[in-house]
Protein backbone atom coordinates (compact mmCIF):
# COMPACT_ATOMS: atom_id res chain seq x y z
CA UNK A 1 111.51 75.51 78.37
CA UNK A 2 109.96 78.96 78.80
CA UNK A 3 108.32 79.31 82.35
CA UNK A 4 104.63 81.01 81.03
CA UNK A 5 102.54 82.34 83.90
CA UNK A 6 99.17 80.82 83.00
CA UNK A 7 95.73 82.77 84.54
CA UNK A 8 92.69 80.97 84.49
CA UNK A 9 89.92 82.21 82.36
CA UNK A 10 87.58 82.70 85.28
CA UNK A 11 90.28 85.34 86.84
CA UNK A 12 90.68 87.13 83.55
CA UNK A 13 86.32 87.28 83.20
CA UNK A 14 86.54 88.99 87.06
CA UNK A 15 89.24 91.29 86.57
CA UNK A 16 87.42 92.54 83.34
CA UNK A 17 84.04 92.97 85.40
CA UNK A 18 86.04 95.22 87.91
CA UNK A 19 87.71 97.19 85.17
CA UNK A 20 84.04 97.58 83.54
CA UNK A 21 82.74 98.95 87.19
CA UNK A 22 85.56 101.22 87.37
CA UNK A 23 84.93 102.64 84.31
CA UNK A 24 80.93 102.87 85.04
CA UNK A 25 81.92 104.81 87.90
CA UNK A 26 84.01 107.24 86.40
CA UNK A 27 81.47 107.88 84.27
CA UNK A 28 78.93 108.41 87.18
CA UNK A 29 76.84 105.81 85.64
CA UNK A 30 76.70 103.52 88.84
CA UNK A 31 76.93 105.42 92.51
CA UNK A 32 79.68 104.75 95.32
CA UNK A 33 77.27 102.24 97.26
CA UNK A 34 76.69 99.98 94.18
CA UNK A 35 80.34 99.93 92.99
CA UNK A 36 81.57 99.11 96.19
CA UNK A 37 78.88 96.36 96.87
CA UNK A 38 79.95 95.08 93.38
CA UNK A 39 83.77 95.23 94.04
CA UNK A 40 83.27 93.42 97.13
CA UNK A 41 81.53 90.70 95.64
CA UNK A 42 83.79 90.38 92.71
CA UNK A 43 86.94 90.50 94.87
CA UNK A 44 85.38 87.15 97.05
CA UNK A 45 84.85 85.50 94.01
CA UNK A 46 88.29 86.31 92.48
CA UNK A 47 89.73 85.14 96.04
CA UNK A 48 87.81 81.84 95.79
CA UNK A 49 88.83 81.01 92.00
CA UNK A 50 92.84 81.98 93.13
CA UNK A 51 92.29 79.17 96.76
CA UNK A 52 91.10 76.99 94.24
CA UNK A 53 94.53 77.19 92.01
CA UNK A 54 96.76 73.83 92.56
CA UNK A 55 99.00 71.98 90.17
CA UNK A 56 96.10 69.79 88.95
CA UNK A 57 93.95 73.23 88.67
CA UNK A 58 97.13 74.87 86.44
CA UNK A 59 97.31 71.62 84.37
CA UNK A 60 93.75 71.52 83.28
CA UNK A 61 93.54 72.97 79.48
CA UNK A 62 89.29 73.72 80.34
CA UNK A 63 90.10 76.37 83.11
CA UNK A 64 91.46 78.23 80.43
CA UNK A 65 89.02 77.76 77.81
CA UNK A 66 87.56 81.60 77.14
CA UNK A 67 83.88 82.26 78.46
CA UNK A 68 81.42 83.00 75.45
């Protein structure tokens, strides 16, 4: 059987949150202080969601159910 890497929705909703400040700050929408309070706060959570990842976490079919 194929080994797939699975990524939990919650991860994927993050990473696409950081990629949207990036972008808002390229665009000099947003200023350094607010992207980097934003980062921050987006990188704790995405820490917390990957210490929560065990083999009961991976198995669960709802942690990849995508966010609406």
């Amino acid at each position: 059987m194929e080994n797939i890497s699975k990524v939990p929705s919650k991860i994927i909703e993050i990473e696409t949150s950081i990629k949207l400040f990036e972008y808002l700050k390229r665009k000099s929408v947003i200023d350094d202080d607010m992207y980097n309070f934003c980062i921050n706060r987006f990188m704790k959570k995405q820490e917390l969601e990957k210490n929560k990842i065990d083999d009961e976490y991976i198995n669960d079919l709802n942690n990849y159910k995508l966010l609406i």
